[in-house]
C-alpha atoms as a PDB file:
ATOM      1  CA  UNK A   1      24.635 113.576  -8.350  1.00  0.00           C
ATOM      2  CA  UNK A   2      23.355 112.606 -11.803  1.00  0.00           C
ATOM      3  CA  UNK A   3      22.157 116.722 -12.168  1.00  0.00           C
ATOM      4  CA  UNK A   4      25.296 118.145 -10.143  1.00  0.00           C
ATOM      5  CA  UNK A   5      23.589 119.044  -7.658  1.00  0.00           C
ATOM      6  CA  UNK A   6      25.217 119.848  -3.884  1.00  0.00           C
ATOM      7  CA  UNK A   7      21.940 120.281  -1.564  1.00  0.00           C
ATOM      8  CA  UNK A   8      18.517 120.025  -2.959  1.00  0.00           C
ATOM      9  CA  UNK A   9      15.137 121.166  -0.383  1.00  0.00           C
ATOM     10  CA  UNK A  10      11.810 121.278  -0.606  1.00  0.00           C
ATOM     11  CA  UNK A  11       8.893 123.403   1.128  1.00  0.00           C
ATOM     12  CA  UNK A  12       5.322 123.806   1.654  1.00  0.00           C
ATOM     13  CA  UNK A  13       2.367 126.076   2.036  1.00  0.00           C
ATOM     14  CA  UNK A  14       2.369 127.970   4.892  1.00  0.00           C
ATOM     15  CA  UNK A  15       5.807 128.272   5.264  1.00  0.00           C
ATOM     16  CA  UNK A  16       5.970 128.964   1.843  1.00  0.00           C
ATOM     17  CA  UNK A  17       3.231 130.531  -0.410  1.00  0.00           C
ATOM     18  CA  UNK A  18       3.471 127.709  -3.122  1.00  0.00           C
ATOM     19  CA  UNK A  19       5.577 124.332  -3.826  1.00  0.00           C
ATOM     20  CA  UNK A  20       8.962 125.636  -3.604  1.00  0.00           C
ATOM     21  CA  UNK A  21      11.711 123.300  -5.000  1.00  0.00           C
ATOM     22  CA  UNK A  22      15.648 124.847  -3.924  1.00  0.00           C
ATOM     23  CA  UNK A  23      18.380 123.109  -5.419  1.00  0.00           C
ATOM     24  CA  UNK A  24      22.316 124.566  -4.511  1.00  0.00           C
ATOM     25  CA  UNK A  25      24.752 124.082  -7.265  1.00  0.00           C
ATOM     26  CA  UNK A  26      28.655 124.697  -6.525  1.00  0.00           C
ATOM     27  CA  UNK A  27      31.338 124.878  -8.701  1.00  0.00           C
ATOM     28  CA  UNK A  28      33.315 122.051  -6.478  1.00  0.00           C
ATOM     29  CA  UNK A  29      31.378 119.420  -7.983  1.00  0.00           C
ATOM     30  CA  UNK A  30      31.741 117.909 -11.590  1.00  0.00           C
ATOM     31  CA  UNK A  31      29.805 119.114 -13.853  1.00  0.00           C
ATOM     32  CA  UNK A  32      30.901 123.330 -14.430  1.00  0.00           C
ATOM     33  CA  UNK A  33      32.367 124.163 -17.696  1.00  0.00           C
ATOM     34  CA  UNK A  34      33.356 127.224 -19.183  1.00  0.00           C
ATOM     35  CA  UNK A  35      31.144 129.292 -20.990  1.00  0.00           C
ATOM     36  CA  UNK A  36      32.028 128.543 -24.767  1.00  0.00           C
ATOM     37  CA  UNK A  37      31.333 131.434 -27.463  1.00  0.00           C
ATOM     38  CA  UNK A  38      28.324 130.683 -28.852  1.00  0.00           C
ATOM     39  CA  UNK A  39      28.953 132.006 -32.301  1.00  0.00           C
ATOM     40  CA  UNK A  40      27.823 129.232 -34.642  1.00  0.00           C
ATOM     41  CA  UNK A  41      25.821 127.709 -32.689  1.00  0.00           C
ATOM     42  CA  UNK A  42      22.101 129.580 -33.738  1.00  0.00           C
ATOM     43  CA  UNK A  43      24.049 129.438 -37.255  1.00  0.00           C
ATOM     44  CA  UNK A  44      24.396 125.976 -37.220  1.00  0.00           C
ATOM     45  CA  UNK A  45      20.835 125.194 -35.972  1.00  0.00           C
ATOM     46  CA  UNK A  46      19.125 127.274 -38.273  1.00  0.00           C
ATOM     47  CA  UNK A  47      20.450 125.380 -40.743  1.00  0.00           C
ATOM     48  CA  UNK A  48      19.355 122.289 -39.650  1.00  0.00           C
ATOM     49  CA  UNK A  49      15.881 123.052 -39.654  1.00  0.00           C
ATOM     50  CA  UNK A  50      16.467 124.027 -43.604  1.00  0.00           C
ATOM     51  CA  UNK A  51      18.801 121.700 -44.979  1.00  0.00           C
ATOM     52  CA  UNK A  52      17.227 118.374 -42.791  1.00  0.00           C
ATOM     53  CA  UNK A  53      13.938 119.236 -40.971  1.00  0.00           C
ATOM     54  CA  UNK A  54      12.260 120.556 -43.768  1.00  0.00           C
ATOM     55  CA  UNK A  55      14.214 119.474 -46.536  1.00  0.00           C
ATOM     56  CA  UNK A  56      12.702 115.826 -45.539  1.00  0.00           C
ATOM     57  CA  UNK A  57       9.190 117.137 -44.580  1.00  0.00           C
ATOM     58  CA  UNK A  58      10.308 115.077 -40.848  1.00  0.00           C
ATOM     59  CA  UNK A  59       7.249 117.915 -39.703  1.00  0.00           C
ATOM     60  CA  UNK A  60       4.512 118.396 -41.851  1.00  0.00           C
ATOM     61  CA  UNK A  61       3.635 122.097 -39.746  1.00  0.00           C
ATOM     62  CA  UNK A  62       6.807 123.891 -40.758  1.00  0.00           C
ATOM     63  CA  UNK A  63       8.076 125.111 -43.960  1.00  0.00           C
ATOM     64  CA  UNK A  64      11.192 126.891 -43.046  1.00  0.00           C
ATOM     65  CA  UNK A  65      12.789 128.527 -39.826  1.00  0.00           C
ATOM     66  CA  UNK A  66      10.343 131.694 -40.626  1.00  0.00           C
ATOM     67  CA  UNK A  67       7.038 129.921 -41.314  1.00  0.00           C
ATOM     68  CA  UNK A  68       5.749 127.201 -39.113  1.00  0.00           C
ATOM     69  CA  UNK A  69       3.130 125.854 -37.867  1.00  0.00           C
ATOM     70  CA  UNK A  70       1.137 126.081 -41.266  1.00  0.00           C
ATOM     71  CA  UNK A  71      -1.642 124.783 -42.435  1.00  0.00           C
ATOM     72  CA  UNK A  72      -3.678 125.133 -39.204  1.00  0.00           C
ATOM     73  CA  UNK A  73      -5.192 128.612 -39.821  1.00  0.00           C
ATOM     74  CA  UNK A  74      -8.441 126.875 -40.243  1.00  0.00           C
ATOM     75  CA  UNK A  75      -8.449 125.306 -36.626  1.00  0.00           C
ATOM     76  CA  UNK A  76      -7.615 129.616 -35.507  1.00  0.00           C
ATOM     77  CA  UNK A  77      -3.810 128.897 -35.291  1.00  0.00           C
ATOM     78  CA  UNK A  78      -1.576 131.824 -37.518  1.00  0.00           C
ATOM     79  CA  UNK A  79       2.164 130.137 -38.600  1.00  0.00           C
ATOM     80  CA  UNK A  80       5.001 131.975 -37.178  1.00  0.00           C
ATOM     81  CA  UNK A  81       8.837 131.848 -37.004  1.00  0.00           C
ATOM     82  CA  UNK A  82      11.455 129.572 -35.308  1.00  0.00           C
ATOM     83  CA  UNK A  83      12.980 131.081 -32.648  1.00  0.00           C
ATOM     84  CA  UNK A  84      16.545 130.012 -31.481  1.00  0.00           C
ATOM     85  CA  UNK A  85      18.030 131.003 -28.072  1.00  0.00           C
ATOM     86  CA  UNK A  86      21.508 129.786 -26.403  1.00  0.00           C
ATOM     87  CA  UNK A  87      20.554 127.995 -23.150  1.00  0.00           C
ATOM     88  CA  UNK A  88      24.646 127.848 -22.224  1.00  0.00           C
ATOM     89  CA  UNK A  89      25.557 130.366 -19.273  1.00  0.00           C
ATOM     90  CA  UNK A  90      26.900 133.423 -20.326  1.00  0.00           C
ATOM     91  CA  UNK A  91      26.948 135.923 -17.602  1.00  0.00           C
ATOM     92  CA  UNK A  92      30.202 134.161 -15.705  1.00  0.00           C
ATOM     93  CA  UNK A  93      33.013 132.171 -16.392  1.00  0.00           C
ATOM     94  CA  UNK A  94      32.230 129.268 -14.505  1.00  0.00           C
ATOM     95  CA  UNK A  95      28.216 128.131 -14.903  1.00  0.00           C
ATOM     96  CA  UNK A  96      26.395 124.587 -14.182  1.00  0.00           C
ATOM     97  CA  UNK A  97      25.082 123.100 -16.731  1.00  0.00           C
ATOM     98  CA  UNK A  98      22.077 121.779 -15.070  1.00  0.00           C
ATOM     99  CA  UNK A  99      21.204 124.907 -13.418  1.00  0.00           C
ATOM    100  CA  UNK A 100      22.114 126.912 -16.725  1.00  0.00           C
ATOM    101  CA  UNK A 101      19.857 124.266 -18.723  1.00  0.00           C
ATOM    102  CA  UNK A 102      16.941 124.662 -16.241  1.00  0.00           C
ATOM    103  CA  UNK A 103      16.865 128.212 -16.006  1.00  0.00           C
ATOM    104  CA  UNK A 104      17.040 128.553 -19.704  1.00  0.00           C
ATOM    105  CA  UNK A 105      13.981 126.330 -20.058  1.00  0.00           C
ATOM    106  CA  UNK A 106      12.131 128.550 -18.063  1.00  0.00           C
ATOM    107  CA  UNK A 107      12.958 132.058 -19.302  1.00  0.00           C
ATOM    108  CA  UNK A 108      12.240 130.953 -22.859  1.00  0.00           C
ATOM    109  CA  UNK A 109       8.916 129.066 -21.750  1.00  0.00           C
ATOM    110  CA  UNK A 110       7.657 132.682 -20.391  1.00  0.00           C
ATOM    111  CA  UNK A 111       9.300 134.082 -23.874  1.00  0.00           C
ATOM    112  CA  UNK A 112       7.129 132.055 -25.832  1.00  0.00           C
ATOM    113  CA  UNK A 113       4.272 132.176 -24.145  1.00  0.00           C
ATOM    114  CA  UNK A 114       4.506 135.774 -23.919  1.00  0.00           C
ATOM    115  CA  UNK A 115       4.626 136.384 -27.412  1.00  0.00           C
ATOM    116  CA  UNK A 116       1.781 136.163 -30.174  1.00  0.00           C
ATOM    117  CA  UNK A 117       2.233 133.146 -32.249  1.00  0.00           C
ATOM    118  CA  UNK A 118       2.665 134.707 -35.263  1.00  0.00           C
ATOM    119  CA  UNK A 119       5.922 136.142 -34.157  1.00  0.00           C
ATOM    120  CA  UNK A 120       7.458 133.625 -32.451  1.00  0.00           C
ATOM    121  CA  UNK A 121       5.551 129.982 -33.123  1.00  0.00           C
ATOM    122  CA  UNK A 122       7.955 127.519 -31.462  1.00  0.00           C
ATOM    123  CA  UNK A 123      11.467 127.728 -29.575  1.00  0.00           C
ATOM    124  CA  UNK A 124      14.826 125.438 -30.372  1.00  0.00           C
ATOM    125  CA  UNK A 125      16.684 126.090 -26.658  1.00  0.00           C
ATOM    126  CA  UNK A 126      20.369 124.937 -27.861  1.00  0.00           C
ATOM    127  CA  UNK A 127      22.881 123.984 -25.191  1.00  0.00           C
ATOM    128  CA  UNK A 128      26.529 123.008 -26.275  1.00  0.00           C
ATOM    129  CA  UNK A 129      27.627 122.160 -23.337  1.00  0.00           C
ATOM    130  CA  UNK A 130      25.897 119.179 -23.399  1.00  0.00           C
ATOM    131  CA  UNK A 131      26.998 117.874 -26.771  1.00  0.00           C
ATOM    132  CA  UNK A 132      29.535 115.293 -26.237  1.00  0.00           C
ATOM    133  CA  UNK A 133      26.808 113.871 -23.073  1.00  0.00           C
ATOM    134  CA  UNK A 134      23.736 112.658 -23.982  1.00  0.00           C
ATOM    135  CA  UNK A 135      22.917 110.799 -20.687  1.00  0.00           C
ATOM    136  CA  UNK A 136      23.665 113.485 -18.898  1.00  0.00           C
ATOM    137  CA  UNK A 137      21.697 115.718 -21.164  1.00  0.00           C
ATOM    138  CA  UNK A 138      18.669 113.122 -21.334  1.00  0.00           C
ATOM    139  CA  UNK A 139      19.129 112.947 -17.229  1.00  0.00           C
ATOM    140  CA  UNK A 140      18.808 117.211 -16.316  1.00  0.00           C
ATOM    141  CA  UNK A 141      15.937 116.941 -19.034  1.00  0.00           C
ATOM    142  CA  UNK A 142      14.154 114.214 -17.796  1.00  0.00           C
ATOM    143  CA  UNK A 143      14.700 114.131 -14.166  1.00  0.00           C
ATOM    144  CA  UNK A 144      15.094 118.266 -13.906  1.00  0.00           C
ATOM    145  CA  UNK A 145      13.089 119.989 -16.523  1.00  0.00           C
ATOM    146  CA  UNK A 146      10.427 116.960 -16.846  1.00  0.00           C
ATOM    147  CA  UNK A 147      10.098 116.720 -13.244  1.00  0.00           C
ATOM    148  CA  UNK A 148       9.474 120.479 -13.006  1.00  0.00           C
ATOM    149  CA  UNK A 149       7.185 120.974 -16.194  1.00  0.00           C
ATOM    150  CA  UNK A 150       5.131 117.902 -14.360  1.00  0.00           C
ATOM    151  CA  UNK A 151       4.811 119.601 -10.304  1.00  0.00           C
ATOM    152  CA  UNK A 152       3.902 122.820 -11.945  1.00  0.00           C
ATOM    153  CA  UNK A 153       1.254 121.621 -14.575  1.00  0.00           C
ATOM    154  CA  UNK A 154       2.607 123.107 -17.807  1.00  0.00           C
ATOM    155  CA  UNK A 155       1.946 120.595 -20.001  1.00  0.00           C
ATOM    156  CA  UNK A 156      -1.598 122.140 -20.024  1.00  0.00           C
ATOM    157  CA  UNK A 157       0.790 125.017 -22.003  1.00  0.00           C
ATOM    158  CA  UNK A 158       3.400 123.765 -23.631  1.00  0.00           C
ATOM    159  CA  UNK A 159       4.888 120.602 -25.519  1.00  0.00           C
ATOM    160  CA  UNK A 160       8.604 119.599 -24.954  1.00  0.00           C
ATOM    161  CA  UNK A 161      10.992 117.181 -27.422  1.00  0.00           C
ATOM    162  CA  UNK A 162      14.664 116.269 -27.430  1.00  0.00           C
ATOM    163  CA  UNK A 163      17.380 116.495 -29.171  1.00  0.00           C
ATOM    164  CA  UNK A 164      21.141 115.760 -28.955  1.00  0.00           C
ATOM    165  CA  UNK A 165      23.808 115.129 -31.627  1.00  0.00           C
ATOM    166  CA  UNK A 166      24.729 111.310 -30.484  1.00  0.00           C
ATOM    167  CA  UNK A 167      20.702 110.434 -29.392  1.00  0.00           C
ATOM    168  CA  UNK A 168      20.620 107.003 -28.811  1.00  0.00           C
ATOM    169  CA  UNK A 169      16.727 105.492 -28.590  1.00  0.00           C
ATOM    170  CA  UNK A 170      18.227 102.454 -27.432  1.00  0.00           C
ATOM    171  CA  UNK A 171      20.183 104.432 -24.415  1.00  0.00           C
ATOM    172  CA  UNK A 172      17.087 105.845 -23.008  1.00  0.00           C
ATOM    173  CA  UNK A 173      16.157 102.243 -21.998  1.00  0.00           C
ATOM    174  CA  UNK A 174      12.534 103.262 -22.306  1.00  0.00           C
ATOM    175  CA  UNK A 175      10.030 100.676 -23.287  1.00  0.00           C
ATOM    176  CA  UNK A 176       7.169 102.583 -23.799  1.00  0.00           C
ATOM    177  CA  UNK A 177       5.992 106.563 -24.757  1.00  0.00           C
ATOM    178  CA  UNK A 178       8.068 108.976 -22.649  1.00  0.00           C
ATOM    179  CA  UNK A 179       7.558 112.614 -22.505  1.00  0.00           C
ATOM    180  CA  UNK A 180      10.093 114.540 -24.743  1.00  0.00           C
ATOM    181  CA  UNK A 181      11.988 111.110 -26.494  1.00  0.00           C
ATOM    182  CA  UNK A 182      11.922 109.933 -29.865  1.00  0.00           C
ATOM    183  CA  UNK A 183       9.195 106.292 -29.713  1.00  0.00           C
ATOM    184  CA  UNK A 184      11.542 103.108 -28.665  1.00  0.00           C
ATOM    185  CA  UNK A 185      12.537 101.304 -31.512  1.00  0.00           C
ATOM    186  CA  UNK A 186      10.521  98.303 -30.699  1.00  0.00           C
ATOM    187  CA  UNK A 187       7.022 100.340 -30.791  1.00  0.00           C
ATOM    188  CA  UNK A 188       8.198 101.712 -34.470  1.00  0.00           C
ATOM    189  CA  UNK A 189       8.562  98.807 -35.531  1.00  0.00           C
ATOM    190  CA  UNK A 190       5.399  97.390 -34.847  1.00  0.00           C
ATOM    191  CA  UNK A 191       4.180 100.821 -36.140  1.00  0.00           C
ATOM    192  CA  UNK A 192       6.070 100.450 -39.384  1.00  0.00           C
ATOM    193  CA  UNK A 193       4.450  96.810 -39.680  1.00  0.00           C
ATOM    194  CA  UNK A 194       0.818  97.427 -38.647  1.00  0.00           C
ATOM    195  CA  UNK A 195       0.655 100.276 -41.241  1.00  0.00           C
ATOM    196  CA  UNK A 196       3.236  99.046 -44.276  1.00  0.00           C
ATOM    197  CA  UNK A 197       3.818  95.749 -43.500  1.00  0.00           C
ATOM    198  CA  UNK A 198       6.706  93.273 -43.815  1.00  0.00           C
ATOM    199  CA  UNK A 199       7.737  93.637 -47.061  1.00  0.00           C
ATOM    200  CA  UNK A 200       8.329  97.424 -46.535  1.00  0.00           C
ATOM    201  CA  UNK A 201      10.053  97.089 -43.107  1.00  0.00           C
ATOM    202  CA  UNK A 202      13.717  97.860 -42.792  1.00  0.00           C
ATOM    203  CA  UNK A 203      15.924  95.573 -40.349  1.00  0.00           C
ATOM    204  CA  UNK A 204      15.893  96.498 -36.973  1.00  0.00           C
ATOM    205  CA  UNK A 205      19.686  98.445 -37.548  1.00  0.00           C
ATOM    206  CA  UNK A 206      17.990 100.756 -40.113  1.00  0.00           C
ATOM    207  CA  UNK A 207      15.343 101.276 -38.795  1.00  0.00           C
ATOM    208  CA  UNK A 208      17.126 102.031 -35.088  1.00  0.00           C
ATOM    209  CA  UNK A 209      19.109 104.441 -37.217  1.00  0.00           C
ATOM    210  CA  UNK A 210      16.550 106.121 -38.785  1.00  0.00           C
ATOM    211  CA  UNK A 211      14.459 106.879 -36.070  1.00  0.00           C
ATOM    212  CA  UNK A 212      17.765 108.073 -34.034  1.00  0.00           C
ATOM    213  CA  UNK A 213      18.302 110.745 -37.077  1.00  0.00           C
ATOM    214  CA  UNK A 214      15.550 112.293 -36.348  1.00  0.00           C
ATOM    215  CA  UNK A 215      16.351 112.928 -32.969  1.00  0.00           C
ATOM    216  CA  UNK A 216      20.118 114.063 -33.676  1.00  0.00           C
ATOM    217  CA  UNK A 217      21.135 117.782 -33.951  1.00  0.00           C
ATOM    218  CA  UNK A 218      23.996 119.729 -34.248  1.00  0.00           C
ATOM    219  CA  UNK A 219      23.786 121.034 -30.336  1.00  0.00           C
ATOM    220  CA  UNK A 220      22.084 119.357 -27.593  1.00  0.00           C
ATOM    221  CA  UNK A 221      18.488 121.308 -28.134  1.00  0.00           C
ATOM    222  CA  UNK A 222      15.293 121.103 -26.445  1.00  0.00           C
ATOM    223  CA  UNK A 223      12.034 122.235 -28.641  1.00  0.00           C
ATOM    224  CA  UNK A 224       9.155 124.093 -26.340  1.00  0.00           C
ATOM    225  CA  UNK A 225       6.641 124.154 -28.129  1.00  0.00           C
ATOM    226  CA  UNK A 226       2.823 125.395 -27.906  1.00  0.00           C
ATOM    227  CA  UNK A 227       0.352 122.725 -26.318  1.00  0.00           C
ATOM    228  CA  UNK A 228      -2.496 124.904 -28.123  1.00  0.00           C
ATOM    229  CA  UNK A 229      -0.671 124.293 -31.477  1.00  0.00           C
ATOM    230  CA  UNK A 230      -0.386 120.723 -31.137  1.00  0.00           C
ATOM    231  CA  UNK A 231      -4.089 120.319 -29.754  1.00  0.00           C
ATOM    232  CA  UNK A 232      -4.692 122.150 -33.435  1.00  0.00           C
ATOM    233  CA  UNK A 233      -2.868 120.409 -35.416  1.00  0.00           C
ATOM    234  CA  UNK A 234      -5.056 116.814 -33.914  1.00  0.00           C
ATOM    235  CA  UNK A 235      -8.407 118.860 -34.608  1.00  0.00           C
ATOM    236  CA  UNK A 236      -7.012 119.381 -38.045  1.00  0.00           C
ATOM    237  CA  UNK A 237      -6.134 116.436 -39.097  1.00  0.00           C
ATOM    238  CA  UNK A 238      -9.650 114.873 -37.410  1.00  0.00           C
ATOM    239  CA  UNK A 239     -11.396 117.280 -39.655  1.00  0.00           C
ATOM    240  CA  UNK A 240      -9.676 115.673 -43.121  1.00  0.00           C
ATOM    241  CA  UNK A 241     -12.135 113.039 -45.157  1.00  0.00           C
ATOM    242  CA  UNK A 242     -11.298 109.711 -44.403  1.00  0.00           C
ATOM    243  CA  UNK A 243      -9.337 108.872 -47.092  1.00  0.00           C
ATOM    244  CA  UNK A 244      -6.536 111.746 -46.345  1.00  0.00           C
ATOM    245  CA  UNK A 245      -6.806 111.558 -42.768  1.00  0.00           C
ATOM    246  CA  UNK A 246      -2.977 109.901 -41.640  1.00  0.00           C
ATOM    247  CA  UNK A 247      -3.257 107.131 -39.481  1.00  0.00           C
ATOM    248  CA  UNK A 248      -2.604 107.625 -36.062  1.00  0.00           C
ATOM    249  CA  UNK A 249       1.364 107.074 -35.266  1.00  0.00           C
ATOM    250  CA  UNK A 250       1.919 107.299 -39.313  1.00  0.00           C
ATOM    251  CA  UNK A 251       4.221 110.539 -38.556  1.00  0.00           C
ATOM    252  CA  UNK A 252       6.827 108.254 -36.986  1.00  0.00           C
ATOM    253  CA  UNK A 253       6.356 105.218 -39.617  1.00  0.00           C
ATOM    254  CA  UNK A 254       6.473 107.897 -42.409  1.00  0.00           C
ATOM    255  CA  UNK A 255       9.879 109.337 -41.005  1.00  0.00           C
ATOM    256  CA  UNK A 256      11.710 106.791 -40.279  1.00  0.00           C
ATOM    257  CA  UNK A 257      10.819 104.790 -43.602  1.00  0.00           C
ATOM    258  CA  UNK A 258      11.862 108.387 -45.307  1.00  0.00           C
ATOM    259  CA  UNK A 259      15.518 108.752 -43.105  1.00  0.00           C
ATOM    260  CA  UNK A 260      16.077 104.712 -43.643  1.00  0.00           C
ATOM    261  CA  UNK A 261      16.698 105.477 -47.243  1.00  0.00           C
ATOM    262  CA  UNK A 262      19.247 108.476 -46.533  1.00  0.00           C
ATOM    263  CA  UNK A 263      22.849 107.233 -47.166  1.00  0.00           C
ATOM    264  CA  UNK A 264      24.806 107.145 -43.416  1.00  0.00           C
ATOM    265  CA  UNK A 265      27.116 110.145 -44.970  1.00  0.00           C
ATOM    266  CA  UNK A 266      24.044 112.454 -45.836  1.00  0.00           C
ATOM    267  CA  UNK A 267      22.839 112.409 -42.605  1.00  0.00           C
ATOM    268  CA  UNK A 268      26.964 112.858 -41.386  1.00  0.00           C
ATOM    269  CA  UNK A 269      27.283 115.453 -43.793  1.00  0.00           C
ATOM    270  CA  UNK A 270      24.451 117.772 -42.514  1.00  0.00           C
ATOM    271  CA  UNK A 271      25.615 117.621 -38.506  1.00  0.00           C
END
């Protein structure tokens, strides 16, 4: 029920030549919208990544939606652009979200990996038709896409993350690392404190805020990204001397210290 799903069926080798998962979507359930224009929506992401992601350094690999994933041409990886793709239905009036989300995934997985890095480095898959529900977003993601990514062994390709304009760490009810979410809030903090200590440690509200901002986007948006690009990026950053080598985990303590000191209305403003 949770991905709107009617009938759902599963096969096996030899009655099928590989895993085979079938799910049945129909527009009698809840869950089908209406294809909304998606005019803006690119617009509005690209911006995003310009005015917030790299405006606040939140990813130390990309410079601006045309040049990312720099820095790692030593470790044989060439920076390329951001590309953005609509993962809403399109083709009829009526579409499932789930199934339209799904799909998406997949067509822009075999985009990216398709295409040399230098032209395309990374993909932001935007979906407005999940923006006003992020459980049900974090659910077709999780349960759906995860699930999926997981039976067919592509995390051996790619990397996934989330996104939503009302994320909510404390929603995901997660207690420890989970594929695609932002860290739980209780795991920054004792990030924040092994690494900067007390005295540099916001309250638990700031800091629960801060670490949601990262997360939050104008559109519900999941980022595919290249396994072999993150595998560089550790290799990298294992190659620096000692002294300018960050600590492991210090990405999250370093962004959420940086957002915690963002007035509530900037971050407004830019979404």
């Amino acid at each position: 029920n949770n991905l709107l799903s009617r009938t759902a069926a599963t096969d096996t080798y030899p009655r099928a030549p590989c895993p085979l998962l079938q799910l049945t979507f129909s527009t009698d359930v809840p869950g089908f919208y209406e294809a909304t224009e998606r005019k803006g929506q690119i617009t509005a992401t690209a911006e995003w990544v310009e005015n917030f992601l790299t405006k606040y350094r939140l990813c130390p690999y990309t410079k601006s939606i045309s040049d990312s994933a720099i820095a790692l041409t030593d470790v044989g990886i060439k920076p390329g652009p951001i590309k953005i793709i609509s993962g809403d239905g399109g083709g009829s009036k009526y579409s499932c979200r789930a199934a339209d989300l799904s799909s998406s995934f997949w067509a822009a997985v075999a985009q990216l990996l398709r295409t040399p890095e230098d032209e395309m480095a990374t993909i932001l898959l935007v979906s407005p038709s999940f923006d006003t529900d992020f459980l049900g977003f974090s659910a077709v993601c999780d349960n759906l896409i995860e699930g999926s990514v997981e039976a067919t062994g592509s995390k051996a390709y790619i990397g996934r993350a989330w996104f939503h304009p009302e994320y909510c760490t404390d929603a995901v009810g997660h207690g420890t690392v989970v594929a695609g979410h932002a860290v739980p809030n209780s795991l920054l903090k004792s990030f924040v404190l092994s690494q900067r200590g007390p005295n540099q440690c916001p309250n638990d509200e700031s800091l629960a805020r801060a670490n949601d901002a990262v997360r939050r986007t104008p559109h519900a948006t999941i980022n595919i990204l290249r396994r072999d690009q993150l595998l560089a990026a550790q290799k990298y950053e294992a190659s620096l001397p000692a002294q300018s080598r960050p600590a492991a985990n210090s990405i999250y303590v370093r962004n959420a210290l940086k957002l915690s000191d963002v007035s509530t209305e900037t971050r407004n403003a830019r979404l």
